[in-house]
N, C-alpha and C. Protein backbone atom coordinates (compact mmCIF):
# COMPACT_ATOMS: atom_id res chain seq x y z
N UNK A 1 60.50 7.37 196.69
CA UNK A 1 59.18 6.80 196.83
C UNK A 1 58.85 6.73 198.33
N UNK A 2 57.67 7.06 198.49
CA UNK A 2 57.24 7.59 199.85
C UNK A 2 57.19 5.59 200.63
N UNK A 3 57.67 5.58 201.84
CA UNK A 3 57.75 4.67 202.96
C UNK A 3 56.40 3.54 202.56
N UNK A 4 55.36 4.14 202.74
CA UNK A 4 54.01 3.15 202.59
C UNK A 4 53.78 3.10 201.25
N UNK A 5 53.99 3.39 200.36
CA UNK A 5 53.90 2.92 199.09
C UNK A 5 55.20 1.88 198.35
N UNK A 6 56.13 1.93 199.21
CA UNK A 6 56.88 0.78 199.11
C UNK A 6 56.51 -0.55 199.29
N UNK A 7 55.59 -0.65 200.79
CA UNK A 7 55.21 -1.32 201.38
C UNK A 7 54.40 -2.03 201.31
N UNK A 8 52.97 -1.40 200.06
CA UNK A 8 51.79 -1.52 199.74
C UNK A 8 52.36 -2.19 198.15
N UNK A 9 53.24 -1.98 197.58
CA UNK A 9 53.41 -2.19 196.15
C UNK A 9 54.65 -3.64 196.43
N UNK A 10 55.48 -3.73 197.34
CA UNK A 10 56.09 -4.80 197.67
C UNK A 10 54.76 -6.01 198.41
N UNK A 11 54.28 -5.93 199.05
CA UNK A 11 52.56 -6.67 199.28
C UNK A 11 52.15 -7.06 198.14
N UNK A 12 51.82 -6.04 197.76
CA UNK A 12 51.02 -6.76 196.29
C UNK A 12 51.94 -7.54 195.42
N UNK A 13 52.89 -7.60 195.08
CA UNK A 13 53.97 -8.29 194.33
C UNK A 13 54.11 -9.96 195.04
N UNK A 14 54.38 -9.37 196.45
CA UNK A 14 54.64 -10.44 197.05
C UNK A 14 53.09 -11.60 196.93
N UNK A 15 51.84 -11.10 196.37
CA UNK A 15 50.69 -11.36 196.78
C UNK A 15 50.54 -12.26 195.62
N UNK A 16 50.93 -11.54 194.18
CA UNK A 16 50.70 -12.23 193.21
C UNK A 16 51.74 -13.31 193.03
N UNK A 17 53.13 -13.36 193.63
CA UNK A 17 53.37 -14.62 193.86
C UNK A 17 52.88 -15.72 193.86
N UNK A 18 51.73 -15.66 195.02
CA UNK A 18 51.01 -16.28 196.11
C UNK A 18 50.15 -16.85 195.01
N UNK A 19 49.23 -15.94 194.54
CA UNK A 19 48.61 -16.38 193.32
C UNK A 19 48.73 -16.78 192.14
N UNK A 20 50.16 -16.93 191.58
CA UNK A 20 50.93 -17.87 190.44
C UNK A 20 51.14 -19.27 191.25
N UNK A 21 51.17 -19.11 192.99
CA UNK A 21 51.76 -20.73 193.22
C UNK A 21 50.45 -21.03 193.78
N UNK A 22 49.10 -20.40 193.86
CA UNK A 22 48.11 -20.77 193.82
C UNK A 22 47.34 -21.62 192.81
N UNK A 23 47.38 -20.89 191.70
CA UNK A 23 46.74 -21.32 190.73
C UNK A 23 47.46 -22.19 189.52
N UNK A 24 49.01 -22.63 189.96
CA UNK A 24 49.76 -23.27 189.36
C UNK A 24 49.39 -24.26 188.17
N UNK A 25 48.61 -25.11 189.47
CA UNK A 25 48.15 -26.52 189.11
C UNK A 25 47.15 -26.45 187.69
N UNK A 26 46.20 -25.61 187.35
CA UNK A 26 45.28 -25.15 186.78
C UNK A 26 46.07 -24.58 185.37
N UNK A 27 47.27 -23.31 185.42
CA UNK A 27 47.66 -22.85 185.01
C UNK A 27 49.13 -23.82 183.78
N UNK A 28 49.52 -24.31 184.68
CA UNK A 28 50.77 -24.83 184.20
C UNK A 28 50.55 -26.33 184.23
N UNK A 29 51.37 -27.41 182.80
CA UNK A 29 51.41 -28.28 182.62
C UNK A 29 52.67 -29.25 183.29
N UNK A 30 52.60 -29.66 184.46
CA UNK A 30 54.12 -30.21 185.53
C UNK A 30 53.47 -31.79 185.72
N UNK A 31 53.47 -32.80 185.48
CA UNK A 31 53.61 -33.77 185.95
C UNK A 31 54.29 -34.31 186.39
N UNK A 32 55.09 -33.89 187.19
CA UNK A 32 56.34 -34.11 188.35
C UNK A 32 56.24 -33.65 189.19
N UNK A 33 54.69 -33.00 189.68
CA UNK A 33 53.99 -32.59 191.44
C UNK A 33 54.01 -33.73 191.33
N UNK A 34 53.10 -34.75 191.12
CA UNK A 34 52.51 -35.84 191.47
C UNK A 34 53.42 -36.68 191.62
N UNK A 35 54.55 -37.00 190.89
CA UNK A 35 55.70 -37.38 190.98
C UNK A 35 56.43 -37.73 192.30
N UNK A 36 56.92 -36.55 192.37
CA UNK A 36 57.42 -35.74 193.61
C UNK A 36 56.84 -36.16 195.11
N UNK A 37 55.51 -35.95 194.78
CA UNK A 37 54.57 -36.18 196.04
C UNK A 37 54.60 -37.17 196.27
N UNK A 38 54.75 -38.20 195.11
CA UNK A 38 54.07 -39.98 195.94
C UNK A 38 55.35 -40.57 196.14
N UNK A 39 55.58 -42.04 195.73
CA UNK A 39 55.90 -42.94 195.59
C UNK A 39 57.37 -43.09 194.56
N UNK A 40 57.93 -41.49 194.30
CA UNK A 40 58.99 -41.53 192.91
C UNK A 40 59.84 -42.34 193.34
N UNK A 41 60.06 -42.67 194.93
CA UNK A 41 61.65 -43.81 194.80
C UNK A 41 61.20 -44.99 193.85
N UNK A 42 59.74 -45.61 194.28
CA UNK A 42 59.26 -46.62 193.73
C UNK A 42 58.57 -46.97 192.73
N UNK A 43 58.61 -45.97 191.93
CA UNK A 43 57.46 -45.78 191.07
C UNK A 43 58.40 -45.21 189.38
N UNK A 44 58.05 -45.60 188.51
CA UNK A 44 58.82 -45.03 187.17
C UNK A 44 57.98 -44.05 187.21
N UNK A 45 58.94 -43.19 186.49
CA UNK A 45 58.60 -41.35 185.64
C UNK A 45 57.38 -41.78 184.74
N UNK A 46 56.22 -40.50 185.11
CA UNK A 46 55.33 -41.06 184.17
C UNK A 46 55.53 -40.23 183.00
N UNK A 47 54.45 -40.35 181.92
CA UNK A 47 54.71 -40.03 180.65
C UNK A 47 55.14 -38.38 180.57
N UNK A 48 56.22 -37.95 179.84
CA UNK A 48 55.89 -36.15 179.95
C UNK A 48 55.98 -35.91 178.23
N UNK A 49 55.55 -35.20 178.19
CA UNK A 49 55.24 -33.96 177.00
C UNK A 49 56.69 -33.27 177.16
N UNK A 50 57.99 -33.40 176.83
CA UNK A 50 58.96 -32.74 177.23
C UNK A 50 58.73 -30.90 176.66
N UNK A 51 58.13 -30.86 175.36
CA UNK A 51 58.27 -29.31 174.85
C UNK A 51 57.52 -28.77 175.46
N UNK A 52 56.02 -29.75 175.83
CA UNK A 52 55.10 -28.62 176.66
C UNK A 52 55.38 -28.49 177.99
N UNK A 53 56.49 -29.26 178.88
CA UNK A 53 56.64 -29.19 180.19
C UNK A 53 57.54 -27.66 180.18
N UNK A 54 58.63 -27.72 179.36
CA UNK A 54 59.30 -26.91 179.12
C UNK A 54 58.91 -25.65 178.49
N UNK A 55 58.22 -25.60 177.92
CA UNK A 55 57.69 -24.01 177.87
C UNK A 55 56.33 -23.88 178.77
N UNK A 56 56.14 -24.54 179.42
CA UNK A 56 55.63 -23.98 180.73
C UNK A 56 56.25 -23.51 182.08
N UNK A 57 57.15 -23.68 181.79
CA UNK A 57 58.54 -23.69 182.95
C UNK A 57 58.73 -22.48 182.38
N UNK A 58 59.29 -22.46 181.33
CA UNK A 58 59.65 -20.77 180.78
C UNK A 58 58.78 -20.08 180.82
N UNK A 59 57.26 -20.37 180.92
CA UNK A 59 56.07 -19.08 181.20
C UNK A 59 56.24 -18.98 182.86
N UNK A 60 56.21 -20.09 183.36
CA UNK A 60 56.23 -19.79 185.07
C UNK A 60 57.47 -18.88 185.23
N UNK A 61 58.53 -19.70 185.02
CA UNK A 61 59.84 -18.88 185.33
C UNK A 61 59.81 -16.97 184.84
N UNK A 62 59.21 -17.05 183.76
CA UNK A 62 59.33 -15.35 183.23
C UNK A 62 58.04 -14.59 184.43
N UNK A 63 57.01 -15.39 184.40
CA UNK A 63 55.91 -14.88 185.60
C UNK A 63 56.57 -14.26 186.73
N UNK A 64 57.37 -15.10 187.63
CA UNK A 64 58.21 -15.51 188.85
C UNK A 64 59.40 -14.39 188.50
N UNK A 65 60.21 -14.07 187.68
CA UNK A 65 61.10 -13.20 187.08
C UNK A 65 60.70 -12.09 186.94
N UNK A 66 59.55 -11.49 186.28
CA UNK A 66 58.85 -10.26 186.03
C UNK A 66 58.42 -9.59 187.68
N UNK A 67 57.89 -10.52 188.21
CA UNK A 67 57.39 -10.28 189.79
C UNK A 67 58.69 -9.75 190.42
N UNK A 68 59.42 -10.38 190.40
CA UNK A 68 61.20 -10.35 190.87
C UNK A 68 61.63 -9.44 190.67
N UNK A 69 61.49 -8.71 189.36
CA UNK A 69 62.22 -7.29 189.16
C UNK A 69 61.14 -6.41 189.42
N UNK A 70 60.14 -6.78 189.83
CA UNK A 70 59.15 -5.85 190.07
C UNK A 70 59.55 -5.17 191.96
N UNK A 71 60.10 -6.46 192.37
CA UNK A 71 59.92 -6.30 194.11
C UNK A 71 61.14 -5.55 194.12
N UNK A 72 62.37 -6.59 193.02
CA UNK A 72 63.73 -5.41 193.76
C UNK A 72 63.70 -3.95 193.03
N UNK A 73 62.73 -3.64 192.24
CA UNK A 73 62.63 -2.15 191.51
C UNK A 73 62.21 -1.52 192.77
N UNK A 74 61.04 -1.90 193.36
CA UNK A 74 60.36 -1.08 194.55
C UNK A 74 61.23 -1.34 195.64
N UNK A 75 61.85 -1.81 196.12
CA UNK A 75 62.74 -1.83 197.38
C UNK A 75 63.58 -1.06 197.15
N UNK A 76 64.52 -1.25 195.82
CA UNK A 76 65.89 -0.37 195.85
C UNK A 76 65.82 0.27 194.72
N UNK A 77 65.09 0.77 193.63
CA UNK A 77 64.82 1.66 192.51
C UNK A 77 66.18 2.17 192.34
N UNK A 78 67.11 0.90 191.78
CA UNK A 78 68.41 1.03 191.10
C UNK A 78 68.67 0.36 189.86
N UNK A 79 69.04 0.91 188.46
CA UNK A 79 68.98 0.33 187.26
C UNK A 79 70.18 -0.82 187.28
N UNK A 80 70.75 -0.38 188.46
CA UNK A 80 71.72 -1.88 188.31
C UNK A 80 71.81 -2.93 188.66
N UNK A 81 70.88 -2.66 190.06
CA UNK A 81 70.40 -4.13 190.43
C UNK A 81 69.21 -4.57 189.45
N UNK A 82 68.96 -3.85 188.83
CA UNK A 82 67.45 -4.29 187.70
C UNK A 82 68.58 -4.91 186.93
N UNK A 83 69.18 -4.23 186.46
CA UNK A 83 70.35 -5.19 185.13
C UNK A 83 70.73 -6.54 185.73
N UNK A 84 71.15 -6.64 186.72
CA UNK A 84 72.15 -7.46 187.77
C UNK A 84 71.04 -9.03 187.45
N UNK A 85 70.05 -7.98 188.26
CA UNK A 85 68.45 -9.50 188.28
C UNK A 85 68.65 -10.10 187.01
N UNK A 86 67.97 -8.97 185.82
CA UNK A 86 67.53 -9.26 184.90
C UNK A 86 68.45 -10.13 184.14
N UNK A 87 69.77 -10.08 183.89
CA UNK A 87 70.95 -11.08 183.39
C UNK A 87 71.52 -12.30 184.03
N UNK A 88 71.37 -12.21 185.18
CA UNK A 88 71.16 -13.19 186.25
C UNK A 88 70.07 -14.32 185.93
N UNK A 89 68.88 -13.85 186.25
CA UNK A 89 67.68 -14.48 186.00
C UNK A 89 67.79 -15.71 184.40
N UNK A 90 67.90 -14.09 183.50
CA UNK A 90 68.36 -15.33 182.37
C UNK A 90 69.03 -15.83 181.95
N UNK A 91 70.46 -15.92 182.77
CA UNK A 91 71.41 -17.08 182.60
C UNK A 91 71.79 -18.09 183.34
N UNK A 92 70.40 -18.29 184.22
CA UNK A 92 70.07 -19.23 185.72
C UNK A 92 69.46 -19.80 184.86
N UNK A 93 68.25 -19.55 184.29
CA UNK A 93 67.42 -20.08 183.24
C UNK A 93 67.76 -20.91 182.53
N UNK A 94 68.81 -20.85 181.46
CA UNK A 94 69.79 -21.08 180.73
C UNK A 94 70.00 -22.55 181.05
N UNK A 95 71.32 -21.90 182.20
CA UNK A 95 71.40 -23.46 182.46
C UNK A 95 71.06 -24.19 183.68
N UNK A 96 69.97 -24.12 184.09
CA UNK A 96 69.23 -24.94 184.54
C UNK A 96 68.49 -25.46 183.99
N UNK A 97 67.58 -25.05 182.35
CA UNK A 97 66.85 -25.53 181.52
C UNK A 97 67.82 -26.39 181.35
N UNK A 98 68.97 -26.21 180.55
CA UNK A 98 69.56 -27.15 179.54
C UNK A 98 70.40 -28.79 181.15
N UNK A 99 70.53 -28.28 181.94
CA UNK A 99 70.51 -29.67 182.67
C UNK A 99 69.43 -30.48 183.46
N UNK A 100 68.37 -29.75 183.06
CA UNK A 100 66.97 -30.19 183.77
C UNK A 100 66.65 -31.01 182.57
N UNK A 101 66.77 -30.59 181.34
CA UNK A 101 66.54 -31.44 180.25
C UNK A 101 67.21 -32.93 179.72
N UNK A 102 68.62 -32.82 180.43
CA UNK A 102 69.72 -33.65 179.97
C UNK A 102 68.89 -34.68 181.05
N UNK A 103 68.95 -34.31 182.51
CA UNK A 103 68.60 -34.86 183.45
C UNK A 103 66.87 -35.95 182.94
N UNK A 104 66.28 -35.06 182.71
CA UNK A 104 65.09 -35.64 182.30
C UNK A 104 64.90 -36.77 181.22
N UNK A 105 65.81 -36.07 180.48
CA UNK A 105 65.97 -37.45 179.63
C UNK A 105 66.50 -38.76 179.72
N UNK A 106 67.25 -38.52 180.74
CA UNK A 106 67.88 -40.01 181.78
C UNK A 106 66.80 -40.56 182.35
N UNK A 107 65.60 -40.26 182.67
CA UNK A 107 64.85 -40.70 183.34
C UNK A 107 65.41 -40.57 185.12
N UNK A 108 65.64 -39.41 185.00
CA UNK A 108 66.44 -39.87 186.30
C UNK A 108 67.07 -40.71 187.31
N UNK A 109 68.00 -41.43 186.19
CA UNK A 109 68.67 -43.09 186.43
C UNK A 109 70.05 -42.02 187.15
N UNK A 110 70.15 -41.04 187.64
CA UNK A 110 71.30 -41.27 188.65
C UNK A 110 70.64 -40.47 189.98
N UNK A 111 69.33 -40.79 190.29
CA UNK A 111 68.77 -40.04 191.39
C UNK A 111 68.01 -39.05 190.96
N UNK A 112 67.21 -38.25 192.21
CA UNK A 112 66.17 -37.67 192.01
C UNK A 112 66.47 -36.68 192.16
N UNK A 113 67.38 -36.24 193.62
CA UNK A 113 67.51 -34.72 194.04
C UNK A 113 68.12 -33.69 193.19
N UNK A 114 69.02 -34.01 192.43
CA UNK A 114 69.51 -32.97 191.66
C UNK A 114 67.89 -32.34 190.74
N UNK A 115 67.64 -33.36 189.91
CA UNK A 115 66.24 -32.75 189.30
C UNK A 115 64.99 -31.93 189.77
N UNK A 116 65.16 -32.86 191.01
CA UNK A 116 63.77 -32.19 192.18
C UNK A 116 64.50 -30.69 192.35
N UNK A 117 65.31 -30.58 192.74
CA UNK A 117 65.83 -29.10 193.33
C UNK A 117 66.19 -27.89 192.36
N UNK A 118 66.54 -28.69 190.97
CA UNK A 118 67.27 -28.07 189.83
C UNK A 118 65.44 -27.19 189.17
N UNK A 119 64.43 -28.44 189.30
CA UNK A 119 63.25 -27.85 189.18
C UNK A 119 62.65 -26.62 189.99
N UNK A 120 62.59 -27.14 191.73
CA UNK A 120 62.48 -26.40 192.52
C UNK A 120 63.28 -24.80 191.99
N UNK A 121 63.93 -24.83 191.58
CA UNK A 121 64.39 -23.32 191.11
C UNK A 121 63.92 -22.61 189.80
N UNK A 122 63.34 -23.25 189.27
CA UNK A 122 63.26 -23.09 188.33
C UNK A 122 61.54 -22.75 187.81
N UNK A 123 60.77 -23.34 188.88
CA UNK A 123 59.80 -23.20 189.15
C UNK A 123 59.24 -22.46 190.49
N UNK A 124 59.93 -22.19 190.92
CA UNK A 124 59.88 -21.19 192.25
C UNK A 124 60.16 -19.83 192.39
N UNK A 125 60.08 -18.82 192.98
CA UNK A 125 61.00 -17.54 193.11
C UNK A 125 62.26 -17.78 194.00
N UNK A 126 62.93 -18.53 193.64
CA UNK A 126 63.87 -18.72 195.09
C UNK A 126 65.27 -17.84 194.77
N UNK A 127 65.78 -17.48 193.90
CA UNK A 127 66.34 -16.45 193.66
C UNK A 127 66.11 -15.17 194.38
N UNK A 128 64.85 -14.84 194.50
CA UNK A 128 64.49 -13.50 194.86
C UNK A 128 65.04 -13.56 196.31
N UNK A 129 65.09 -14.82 197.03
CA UNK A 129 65.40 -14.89 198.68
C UNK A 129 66.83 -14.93 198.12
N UNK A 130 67.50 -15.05 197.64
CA UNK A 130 69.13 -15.09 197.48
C UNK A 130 69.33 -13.74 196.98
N UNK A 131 68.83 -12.87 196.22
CA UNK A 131 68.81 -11.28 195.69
C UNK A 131 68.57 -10.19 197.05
N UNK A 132 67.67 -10.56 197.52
CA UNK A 132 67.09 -9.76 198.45
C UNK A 132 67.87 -9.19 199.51
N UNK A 133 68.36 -10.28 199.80
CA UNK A 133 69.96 -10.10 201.14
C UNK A 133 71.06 -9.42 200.59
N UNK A 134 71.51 -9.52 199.24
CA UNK A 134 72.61 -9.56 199.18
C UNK A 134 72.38 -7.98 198.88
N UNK A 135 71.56 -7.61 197.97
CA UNK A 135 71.29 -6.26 197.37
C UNK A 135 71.36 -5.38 198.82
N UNK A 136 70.39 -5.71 199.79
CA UNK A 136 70.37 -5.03 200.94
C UNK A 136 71.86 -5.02 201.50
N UNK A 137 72.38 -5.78 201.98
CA UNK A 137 74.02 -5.81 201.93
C UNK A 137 74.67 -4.98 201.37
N UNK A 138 74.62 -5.07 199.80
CA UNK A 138 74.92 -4.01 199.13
C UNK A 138 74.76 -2.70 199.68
N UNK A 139 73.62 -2.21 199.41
CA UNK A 139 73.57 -1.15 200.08
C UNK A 139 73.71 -0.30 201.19
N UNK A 140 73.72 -1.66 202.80
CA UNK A 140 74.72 -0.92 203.49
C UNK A 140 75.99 -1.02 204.02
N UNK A 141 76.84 -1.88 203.01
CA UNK A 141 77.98 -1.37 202.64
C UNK A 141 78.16 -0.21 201.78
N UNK A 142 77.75 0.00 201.30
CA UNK A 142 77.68 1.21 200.24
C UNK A 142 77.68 3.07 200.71
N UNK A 143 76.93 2.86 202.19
CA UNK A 143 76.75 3.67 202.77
C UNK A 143 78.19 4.22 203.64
């Protein structure tokens, strides 16, 4: 794949990111921005919808995931780092759902940060910054 069409198709990927954490708020059901943002040392968990928080997490997360194998397809157009992501991705998923849930249901009576951060991943692309290095690594060791 020609140099500037890498470049132009990694942009745009990177763009619609931009525009899933744009339009989040609108898009996705999280009442734990607001949370997060104010007063949570002092303040109780407000009410959540646990099934609808959670399969909104799994629509963001697959959004954020799809984008993901989209960027490392165009950077390194290798079926194994596509496999690597793609099994990765959904067994990060996995269990980070299932202790984001345990967690949640405590009301977060042993602290906040594990949840805040366990979310933060889960709702973020932050994988892709931990993929990105290493794949490149990969490859020039490989050389």
């Amino acid at each position: 794949m020609n140099k500037y069409i890498k470049i132009i198709l990694t942009s745009i990927l990177v763009l619609v990111l931009f525009v899933i954490r744009a339009f989040s708020a609108e898009l996705f059901y999280d009442p734990l921005i607001e949370y997060f943002k104010n007063d949570y040392l002092y303040t109780k968990m407000p009410e959540i919808d646990i099934w609808h928080l959670m399969i909104d997490m799994l629509f963001r997360y697959i959004l954020n995931s799809l984008v993901t194998l989209g960027i490392i397809w165009v950077l390194f157009q290798r079926k194994d780092y596509l496999k690597f992501t793609g099994f990765f991705l959904m067994a990060a998923f996995m269990v980070l759902i299932v202790v984001f849930v345990l967690l949640l249901r405590d009301q977060f009576e042993n602290g906040y940060l594990l949840p805040f951060y366990i979310r933060r991943f889960i709702i973020h692309p932050l994988f892709l910054l931990l993929l990105l290095p290493a794949f490149y690594f990969q490859k020039l060791s490989n050389r």
